[in-house]
N, C-alpha and C. Protein backbone atom coordinates (compact mmCIF):
# COMPACT_ATOMS: atom_id res chain seq x y z
N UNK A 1 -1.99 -23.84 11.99
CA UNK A 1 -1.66 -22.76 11.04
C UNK A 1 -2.87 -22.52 10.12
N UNK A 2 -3.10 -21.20 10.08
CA UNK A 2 -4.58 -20.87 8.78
C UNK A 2 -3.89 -20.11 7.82
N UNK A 3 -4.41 -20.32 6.67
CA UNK A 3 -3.92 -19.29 5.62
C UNK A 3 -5.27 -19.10 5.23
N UNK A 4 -4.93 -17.70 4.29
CA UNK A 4 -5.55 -17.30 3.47
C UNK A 4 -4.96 -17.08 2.19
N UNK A 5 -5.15 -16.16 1.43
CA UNK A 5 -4.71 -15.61 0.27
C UNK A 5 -6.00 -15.38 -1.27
N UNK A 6 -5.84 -14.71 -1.98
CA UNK A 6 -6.74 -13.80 -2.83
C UNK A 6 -6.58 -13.51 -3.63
N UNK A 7 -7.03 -12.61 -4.45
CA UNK A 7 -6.88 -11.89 -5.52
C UNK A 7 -7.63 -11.06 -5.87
N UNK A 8 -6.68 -9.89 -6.34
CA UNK A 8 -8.40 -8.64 -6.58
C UNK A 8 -8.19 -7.78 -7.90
N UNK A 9 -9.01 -7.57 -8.78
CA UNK A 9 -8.22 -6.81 -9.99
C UNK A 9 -8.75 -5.09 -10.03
N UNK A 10 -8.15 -4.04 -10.02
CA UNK A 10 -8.70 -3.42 -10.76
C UNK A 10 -8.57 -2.60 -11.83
N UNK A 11 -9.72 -2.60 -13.26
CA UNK A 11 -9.36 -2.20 -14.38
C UNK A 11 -8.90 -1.36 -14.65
N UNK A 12 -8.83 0.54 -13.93
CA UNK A 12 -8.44 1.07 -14.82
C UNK A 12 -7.37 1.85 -13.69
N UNK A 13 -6.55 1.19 -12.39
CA UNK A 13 -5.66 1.51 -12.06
C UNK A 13 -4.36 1.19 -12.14
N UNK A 14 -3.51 1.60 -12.43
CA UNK A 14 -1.91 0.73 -13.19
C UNK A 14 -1.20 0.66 -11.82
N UNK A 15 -0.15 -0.70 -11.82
CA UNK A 15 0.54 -1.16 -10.58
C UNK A 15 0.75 0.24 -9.56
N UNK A 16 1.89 0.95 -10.79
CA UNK A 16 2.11 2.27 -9.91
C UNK A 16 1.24 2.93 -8.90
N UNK A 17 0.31 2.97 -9.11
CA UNK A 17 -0.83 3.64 -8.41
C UNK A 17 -1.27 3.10 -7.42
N UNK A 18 -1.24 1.60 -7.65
CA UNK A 18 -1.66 0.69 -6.65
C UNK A 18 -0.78 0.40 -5.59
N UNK A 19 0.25 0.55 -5.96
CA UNK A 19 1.85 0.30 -5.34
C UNK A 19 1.69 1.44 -3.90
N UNK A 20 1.66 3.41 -4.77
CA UNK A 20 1.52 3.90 -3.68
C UNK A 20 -0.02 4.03 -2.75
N UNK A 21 -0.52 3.73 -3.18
CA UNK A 21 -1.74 3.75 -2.45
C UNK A 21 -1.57 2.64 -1.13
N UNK A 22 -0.70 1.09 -1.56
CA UNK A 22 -0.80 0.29 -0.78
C UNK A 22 0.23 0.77 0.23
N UNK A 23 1.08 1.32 0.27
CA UNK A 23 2.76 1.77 0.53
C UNK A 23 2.09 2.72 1.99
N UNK A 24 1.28 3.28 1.99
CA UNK A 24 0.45 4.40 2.70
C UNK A 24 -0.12 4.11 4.33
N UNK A 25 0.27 3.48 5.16
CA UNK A 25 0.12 3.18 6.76
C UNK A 25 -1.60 4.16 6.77
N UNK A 26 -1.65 5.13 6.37
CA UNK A 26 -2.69 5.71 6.92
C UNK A 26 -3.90 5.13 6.02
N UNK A 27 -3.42 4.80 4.87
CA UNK A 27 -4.74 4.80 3.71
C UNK A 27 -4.77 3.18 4.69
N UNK A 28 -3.66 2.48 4.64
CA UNK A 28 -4.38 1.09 4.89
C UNK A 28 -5.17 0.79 6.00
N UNK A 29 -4.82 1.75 7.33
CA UNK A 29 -5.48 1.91 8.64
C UNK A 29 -6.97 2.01 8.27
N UNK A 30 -7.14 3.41 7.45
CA UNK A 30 -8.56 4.05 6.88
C UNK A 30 -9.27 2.59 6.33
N UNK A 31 -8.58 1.48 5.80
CA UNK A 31 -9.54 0.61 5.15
C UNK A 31 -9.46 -0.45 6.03
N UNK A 32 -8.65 -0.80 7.16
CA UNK A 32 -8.91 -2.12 7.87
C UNK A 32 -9.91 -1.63 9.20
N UNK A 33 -11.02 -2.63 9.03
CA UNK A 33 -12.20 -2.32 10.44
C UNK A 33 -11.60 -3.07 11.41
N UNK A 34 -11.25 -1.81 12.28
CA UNK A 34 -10.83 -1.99 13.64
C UNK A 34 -9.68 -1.53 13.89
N UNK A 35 -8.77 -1.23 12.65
CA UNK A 35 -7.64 -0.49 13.64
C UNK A 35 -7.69 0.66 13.71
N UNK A 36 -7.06 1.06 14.74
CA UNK A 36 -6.81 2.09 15.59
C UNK A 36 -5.77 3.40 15.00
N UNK A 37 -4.81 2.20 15.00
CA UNK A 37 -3.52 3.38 14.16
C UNK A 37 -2.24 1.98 13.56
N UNK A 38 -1.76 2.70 12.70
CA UNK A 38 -0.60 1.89 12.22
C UNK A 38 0.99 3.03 11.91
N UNK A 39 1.87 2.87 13.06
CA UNK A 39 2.22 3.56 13.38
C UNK A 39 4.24 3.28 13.34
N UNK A 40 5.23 3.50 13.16
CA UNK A 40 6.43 2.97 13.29
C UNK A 40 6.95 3.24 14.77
N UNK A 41 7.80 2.18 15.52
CA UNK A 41 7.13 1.82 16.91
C UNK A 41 9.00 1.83 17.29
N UNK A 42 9.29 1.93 18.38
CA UNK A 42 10.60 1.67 18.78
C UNK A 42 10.70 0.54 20.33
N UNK A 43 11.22 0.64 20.39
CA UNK A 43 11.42 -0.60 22.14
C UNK A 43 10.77 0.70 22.97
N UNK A 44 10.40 2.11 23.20
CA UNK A 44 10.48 2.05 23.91
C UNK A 44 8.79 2.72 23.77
N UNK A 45 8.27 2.33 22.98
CA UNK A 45 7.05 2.28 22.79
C UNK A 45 5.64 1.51 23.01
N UNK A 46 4.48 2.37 23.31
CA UNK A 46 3.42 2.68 24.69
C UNK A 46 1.85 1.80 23.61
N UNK A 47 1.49 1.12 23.70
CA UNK A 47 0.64 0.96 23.02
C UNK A 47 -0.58 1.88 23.56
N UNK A 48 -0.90 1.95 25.15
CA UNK A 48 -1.94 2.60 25.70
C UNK A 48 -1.24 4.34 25.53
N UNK A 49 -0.39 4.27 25.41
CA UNK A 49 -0.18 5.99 26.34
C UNK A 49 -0.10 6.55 24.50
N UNK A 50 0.43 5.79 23.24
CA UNK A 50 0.02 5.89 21.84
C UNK A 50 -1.61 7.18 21.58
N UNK A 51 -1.00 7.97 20.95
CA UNK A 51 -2.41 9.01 20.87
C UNK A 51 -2.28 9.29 19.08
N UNK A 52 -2.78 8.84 17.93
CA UNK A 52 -2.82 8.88 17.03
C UNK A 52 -3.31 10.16 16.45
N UNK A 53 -2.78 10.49 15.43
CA UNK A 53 -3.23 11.95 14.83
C UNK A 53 -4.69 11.49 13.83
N UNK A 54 -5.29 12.75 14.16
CA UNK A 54 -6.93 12.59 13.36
C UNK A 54 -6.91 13.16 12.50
N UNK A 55 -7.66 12.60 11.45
CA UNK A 55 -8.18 13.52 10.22
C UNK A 55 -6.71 13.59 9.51
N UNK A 56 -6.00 12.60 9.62
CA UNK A 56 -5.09 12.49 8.57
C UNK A 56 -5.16 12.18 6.84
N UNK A 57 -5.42 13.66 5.90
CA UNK A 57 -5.12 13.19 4.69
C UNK A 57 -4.47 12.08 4.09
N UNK A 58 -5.47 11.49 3.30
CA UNK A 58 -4.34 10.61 2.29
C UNK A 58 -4.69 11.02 0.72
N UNK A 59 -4.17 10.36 -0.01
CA UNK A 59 -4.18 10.67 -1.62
C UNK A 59 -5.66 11.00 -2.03
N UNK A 60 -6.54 11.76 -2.80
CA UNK A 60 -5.53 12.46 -4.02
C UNK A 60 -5.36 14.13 -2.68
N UNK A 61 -6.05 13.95 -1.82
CA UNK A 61 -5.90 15.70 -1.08
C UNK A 61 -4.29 15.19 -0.42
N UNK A 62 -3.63 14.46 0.21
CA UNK A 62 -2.54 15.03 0.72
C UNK A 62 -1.28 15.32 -0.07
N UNK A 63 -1.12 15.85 0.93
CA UNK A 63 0.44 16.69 0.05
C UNK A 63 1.57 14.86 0.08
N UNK A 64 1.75 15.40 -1.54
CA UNK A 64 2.90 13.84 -1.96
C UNK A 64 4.10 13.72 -1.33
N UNK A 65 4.74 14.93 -0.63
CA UNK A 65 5.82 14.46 0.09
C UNK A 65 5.75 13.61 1.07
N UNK A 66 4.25 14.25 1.83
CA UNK A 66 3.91 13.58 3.46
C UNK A 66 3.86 12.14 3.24
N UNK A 67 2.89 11.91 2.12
CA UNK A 67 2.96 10.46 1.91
C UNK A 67 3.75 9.54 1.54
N UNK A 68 4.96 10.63 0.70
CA UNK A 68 6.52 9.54 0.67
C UNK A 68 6.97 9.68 2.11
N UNK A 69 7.00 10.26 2.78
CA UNK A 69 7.72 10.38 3.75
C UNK A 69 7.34 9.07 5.05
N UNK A 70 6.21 9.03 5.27
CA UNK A 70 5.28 7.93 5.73
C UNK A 70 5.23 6.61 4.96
N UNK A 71 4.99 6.28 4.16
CA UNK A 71 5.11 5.12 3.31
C UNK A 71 5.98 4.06 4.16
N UNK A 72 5.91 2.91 3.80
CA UNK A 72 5.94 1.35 4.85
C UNK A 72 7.38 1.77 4.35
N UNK A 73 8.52 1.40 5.08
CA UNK A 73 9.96 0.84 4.82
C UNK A 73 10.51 0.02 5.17
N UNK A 74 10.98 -0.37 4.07
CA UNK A 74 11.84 -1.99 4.60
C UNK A 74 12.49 -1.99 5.55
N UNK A 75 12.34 -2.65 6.09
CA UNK A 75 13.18 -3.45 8.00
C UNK A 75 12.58 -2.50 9.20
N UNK A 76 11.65 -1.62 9.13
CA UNK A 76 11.21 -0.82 9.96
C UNK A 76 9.92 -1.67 10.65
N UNK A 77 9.89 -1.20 12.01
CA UNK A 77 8.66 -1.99 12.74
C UNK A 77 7.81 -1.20 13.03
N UNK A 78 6.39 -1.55 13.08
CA UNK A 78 4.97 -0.75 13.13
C UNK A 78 4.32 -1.52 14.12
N UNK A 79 4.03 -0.31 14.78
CA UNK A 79 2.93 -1.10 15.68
C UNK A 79 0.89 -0.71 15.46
N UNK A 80 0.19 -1.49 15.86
CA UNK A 80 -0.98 -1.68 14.96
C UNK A 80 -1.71 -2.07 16.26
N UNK A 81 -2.95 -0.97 16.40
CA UNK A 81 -4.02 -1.62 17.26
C UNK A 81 -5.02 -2.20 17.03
N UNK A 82 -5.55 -3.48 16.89
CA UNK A 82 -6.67 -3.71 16.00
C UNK A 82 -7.70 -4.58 17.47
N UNK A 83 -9.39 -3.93 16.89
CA UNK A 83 -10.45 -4.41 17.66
C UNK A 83 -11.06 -5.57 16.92
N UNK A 84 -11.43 -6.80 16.66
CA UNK A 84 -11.98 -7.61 16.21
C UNK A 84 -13.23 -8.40 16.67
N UNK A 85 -14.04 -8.15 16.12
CA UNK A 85 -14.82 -9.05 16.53
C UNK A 85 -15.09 -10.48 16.05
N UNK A 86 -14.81 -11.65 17.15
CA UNK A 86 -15.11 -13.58 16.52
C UNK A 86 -15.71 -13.72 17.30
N UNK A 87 -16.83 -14.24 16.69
CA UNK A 87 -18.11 -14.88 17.50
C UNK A 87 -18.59 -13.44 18.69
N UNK A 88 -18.31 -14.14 19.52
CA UNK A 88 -18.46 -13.70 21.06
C UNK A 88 -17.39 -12.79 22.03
N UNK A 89 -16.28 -12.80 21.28
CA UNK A 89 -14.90 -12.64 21.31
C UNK A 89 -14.73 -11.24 20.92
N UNK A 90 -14.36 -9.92 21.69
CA UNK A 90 -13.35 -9.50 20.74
C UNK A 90 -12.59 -8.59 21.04
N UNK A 91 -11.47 -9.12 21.02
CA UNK A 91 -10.12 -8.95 21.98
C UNK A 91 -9.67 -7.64 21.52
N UNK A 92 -8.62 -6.80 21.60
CA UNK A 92 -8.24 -5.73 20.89
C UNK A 92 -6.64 -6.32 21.18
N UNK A 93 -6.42 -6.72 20.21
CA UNK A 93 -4.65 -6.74 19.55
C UNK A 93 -3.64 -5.81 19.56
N UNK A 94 -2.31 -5.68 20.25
CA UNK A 94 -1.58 -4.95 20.71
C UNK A 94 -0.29 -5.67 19.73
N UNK A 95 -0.18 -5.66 18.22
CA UNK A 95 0.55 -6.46 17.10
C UNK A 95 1.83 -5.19 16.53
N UNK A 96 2.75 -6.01 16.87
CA UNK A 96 3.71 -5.64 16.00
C UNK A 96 3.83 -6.00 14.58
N UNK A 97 4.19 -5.47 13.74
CA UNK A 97 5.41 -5.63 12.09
C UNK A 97 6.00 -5.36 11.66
N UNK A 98 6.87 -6.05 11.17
CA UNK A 98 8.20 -5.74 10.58
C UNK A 98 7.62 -5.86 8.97
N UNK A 99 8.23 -4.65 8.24
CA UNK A 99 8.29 -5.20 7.12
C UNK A 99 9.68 -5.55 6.69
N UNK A 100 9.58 -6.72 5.62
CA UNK A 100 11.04 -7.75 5.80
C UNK A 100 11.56 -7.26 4.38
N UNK A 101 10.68 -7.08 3.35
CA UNK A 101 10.28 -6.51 1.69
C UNK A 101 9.95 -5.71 1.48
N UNK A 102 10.42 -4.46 0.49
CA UNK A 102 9.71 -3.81 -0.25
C UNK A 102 10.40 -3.62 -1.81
N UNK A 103 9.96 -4.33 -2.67
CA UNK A 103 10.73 -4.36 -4.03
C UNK A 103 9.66 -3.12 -4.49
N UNK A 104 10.09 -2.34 -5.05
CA UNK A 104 9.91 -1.17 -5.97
C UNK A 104 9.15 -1.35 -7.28
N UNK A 105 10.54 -2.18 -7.88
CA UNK A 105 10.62 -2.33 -9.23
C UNK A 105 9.09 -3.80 -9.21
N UNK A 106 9.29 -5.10 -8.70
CA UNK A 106 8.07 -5.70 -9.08
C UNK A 106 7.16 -5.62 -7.83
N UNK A 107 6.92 -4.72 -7.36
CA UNK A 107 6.18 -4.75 -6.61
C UNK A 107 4.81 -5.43 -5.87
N UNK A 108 6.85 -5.97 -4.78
CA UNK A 108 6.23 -6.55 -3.79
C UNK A 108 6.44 -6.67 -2.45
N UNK A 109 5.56 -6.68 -1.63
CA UNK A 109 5.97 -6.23 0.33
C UNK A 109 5.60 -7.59 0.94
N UNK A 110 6.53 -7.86 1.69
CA UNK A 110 6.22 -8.84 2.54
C UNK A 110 6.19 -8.30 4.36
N UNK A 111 5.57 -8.84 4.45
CA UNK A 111 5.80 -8.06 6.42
C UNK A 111 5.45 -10.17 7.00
N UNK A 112 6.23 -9.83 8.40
CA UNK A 112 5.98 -10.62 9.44
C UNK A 112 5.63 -10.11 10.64
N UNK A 113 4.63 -10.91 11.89
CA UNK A 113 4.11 -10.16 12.45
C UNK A 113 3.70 -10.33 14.04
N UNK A 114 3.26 -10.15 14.92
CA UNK A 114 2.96 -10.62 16.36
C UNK A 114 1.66 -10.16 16.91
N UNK A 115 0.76 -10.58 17.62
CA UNK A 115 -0.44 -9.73 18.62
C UNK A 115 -0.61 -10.48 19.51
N UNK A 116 -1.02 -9.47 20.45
CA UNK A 116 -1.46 -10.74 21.95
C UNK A 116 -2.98 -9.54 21.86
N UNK A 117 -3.74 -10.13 22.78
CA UNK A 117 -5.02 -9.50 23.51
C UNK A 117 -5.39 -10.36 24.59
N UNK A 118 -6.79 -10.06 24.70
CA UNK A 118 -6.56 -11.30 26.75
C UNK A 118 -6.52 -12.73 26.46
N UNK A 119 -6.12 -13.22 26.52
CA UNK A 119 -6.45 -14.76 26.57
C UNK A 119 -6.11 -15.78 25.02
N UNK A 120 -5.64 -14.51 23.98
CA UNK A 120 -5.37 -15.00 23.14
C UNK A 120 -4.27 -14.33 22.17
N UNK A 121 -3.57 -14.88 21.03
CA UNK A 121 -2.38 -14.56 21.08
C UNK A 121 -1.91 -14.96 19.04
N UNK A 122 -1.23 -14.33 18.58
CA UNK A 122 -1.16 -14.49 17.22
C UNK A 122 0.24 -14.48 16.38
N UNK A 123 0.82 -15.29 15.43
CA UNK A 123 2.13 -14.68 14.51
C UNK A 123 1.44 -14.81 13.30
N UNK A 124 2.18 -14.12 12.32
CA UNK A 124 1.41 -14.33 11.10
C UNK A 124 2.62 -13.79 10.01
N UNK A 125 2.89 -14.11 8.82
CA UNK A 125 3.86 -13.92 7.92
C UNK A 125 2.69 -13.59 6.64
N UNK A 126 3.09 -12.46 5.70
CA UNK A 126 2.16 -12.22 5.32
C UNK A 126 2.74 -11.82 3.76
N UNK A 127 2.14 -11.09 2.88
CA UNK A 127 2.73 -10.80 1.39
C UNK A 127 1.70 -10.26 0.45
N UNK A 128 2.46 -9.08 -0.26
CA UNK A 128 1.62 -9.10 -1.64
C UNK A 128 2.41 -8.53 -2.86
N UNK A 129 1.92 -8.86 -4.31
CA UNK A 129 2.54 -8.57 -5.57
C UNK A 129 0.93 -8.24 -6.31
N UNK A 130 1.60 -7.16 -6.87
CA UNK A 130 0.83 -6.52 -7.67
C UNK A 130 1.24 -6.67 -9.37
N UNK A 131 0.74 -6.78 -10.17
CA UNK A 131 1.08 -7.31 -11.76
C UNK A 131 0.02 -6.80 -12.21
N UNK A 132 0.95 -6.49 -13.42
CA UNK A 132 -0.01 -5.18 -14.80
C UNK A 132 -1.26 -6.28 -15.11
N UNK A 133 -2.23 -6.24 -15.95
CA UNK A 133 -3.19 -7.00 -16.39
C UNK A 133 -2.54 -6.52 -17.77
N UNK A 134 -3.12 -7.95 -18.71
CA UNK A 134 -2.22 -7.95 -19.97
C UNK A 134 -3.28 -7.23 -20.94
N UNK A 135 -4.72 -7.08 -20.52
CA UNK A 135 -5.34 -6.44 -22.11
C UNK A 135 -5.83 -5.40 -21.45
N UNK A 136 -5.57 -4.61 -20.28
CA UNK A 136 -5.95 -3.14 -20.06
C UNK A 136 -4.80 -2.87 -18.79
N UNK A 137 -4.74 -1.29 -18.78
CA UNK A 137 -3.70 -0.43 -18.13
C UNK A 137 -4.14 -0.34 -16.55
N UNK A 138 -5.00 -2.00 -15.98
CA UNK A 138 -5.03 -2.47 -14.60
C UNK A 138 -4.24 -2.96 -13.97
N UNK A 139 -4.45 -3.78 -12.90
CA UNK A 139 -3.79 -4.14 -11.98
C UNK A 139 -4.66 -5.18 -11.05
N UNK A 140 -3.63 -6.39 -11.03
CA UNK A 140 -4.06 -7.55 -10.22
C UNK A 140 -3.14 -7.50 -9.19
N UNK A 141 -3.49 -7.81 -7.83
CA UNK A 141 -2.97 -8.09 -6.66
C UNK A 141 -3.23 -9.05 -5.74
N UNK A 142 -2.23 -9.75 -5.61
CA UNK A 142 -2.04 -11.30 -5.00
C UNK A 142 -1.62 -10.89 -3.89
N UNK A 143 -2.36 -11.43 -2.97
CA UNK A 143 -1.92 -11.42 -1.16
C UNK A 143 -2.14 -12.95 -0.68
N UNK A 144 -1.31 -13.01 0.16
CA UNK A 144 -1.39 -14.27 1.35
C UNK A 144 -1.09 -13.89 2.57
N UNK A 145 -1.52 -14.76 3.64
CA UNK A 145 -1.46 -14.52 4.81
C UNK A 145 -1.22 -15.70 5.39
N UNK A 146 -0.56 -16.35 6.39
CA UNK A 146 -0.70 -17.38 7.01
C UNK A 146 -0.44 -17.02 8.50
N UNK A 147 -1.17 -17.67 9.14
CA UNK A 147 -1.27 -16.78 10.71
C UNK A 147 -1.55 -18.61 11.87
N UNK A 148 -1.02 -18.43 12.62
CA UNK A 148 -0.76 -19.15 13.97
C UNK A 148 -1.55 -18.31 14.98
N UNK A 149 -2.44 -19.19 15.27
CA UNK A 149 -3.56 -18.06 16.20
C UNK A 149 -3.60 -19.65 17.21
N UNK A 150 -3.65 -18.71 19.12
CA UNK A 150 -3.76 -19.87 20.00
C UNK A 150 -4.42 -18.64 20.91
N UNK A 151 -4.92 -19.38 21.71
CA UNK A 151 -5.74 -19.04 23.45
C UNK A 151 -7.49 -19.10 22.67
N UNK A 152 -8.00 -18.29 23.20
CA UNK A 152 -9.63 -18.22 23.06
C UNK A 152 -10.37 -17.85 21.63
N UNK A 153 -9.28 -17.21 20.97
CA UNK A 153 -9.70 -17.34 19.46
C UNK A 153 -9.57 -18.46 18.49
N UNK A 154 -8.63 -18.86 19.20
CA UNK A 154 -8.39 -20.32 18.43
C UNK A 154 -9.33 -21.06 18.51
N UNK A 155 -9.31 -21.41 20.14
CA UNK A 155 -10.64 -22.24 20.09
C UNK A 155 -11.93 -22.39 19.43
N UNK A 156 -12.26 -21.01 19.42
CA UNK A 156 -13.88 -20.79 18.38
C UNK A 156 -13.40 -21.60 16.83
N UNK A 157 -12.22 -21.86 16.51
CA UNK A 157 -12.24 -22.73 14.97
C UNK A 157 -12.34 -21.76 13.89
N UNK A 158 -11.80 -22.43 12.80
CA UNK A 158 -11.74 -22.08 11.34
C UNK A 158 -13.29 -21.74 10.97
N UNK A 159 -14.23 -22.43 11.35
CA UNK A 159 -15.64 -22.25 10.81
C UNK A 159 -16.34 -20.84 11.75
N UNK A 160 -15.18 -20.14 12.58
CA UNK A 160 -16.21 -19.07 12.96
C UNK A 160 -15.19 -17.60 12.66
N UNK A 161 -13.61 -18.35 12.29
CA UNK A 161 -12.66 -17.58 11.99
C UNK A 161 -12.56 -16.99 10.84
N UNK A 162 -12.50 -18.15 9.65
CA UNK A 162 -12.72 -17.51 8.07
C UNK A 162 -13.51 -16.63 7.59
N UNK A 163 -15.03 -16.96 8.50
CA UNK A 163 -16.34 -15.60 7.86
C UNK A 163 -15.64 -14.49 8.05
N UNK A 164 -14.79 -14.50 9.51
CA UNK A 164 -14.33 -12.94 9.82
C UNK A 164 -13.52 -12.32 8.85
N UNK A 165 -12.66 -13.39 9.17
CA UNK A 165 -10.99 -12.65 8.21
C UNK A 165 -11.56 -12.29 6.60
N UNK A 166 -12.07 -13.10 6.36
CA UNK A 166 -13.17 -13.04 4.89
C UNK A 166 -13.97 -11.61 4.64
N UNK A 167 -14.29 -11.25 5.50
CA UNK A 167 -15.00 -10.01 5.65
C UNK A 167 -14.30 -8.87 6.11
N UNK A 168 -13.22 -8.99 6.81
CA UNK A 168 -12.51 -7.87 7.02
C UNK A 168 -11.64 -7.86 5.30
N UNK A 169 -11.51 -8.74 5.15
CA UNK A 169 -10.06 -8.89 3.78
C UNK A 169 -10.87 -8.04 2.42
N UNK A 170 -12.36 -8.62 2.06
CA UNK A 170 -13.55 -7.90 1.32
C UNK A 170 -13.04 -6.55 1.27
N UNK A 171 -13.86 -6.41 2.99
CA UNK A 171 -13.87 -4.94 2.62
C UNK A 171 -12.54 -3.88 2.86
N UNK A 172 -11.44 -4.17 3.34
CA UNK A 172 -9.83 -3.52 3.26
C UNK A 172 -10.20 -3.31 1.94
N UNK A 173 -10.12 -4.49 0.60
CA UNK A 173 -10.18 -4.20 -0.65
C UNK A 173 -10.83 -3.38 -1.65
N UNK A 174 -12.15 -3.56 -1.22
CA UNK A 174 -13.12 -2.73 -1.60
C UNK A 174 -13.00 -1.42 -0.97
N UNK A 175 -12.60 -1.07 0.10
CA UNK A 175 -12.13 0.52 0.88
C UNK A 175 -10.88 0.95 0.04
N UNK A 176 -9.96 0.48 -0.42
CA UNK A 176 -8.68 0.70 -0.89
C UNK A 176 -9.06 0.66 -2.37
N UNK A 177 -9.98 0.06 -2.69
CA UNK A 177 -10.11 0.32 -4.66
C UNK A 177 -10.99 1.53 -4.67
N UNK A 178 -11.75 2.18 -3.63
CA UNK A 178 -12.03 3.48 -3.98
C UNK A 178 -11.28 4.12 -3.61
N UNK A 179 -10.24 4.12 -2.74
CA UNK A 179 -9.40 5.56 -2.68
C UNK A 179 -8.41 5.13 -3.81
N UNK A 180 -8.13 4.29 -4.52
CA UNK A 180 -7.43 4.21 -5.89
C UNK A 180 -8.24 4.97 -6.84
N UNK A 181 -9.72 4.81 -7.10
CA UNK A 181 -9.65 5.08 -8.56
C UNK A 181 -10.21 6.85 -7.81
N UNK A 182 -10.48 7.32 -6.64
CA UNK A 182 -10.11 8.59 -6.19
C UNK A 182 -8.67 9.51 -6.38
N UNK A 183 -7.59 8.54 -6.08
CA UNK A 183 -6.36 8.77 -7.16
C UNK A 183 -6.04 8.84 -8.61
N UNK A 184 -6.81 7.82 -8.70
CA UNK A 184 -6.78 7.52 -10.61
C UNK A 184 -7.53 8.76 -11.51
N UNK A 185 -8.69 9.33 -10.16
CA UNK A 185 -9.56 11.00 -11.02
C UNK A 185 -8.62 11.81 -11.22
N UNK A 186 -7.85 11.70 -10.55
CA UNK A 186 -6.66 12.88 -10.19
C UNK A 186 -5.42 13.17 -11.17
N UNK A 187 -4.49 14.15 -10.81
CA UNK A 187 -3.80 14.51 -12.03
C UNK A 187 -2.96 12.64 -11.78
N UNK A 188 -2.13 12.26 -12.92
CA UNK A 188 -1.42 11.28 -13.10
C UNK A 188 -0.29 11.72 -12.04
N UNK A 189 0.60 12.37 -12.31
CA UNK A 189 1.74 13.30 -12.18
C UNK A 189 1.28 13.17 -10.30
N UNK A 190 1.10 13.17 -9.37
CA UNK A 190 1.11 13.18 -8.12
C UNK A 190 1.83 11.93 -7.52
N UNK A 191 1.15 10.51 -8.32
CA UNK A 191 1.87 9.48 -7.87
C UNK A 191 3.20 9.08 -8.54
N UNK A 192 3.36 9.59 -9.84
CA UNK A 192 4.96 9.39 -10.26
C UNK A 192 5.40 10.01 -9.49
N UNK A 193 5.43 11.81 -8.69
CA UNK A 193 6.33 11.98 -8.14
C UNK A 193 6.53 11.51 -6.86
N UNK A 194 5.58 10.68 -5.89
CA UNK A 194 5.50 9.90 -5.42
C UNK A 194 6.69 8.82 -5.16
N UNK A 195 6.67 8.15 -6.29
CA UNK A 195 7.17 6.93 -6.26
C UNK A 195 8.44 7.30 -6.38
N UNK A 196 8.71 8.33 -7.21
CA UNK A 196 10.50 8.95 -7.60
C UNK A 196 11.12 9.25 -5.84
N UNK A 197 10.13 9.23 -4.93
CA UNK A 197 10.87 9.77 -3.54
C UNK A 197 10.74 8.65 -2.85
N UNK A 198 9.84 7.19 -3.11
CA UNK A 198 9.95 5.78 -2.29
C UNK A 198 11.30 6.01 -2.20
């Protein structure tokens, strides 16, 4: 079993903001390197025959309904293509998730999760809470991850695994705190009405 987990602050965006920005399948796709699409998936769904829409707006240009309307929901499953590169390795992941959480009010999401690719294979239970910062109108966000990884990725070890996940986790964060404070330029009033339609 590997975990991770983090923390990231930023000053002048408030939970709310951070809440819908994180809530957003497309914004989070836009910031993780390598996926493909993150998508809500049924049994009778194609990972290859899957054709994702391009040039999908997210906040502050898309329209706020689209993005309530899309937003992660509790007990719903997503499916997620992700390319990775470890070491020498790099499989492309065919991962399901469920998200199991979505509290509103203290906002926080938990998802659990699955991937296979050739030769190697993954579960992972995952989480985050977001909390006001006490001497400015920011926002700190706590994530963990703990993931069960076996076949050919495993093998390469923690010492060739962590740089990765480390570097993908960076920059998700750093991709997602600029399309926040790209929200935060913006009128206020887009993400309250936002959140009034979670």
């Amino acid at each position: 079993m590997m975990e991770f987990s983090g923390e990231f602050e930023l000053e002048d965006v408030p939970p709310e903001k951070a809440w819908v920005v994180l809530s957003d399948p497309i914004a989070v796709r836009n910031s993780l390197k390598g996926c493909q699409y993150i998508t809500p998936m049924n049994d009778d769904f194609g990972f290859d025959d899957y054709e994702p829409e391009e040039d999908v707006e997210t906040l502050p240009e898309a329209d706020p309904e689209d993005v309530a309307e899309r937003a992660f929901k509790e007990g719903q499953e997503y499916a997620a293509l992700m390319q990775v590169g470890v070491g020498s390795v790099k499989p492309r992941f065919e991962t399901s998730v469920t998200i199991d959480e979505r509290d509103h009010d203290d906002f926080i999401m938990t998802a659990t999760g699955s991937g296979t690719a050739s030769g190697s294979s993954f579960s992972m239970e995952s989480g985050m809470q977001i909390y006001s910062l006490e001497d400015s109108e920011g926002s700190r966000i706590e994530w963990w991850t703990e993931a069960d990884i076996s076949g050919r990725i495993a093998q390469l070890g923690s010492r060739v695994i962590d740089p990765v996940a480390n570097k993908i986790v960076g920059n998700f964060f750093s991709d997602i705190e600029q399309q926040m404070s790209d929200v935060e330029e913006t009128d206020s009033g887009i993400t309250d009405r936002i959140r009034g339609m979670l």
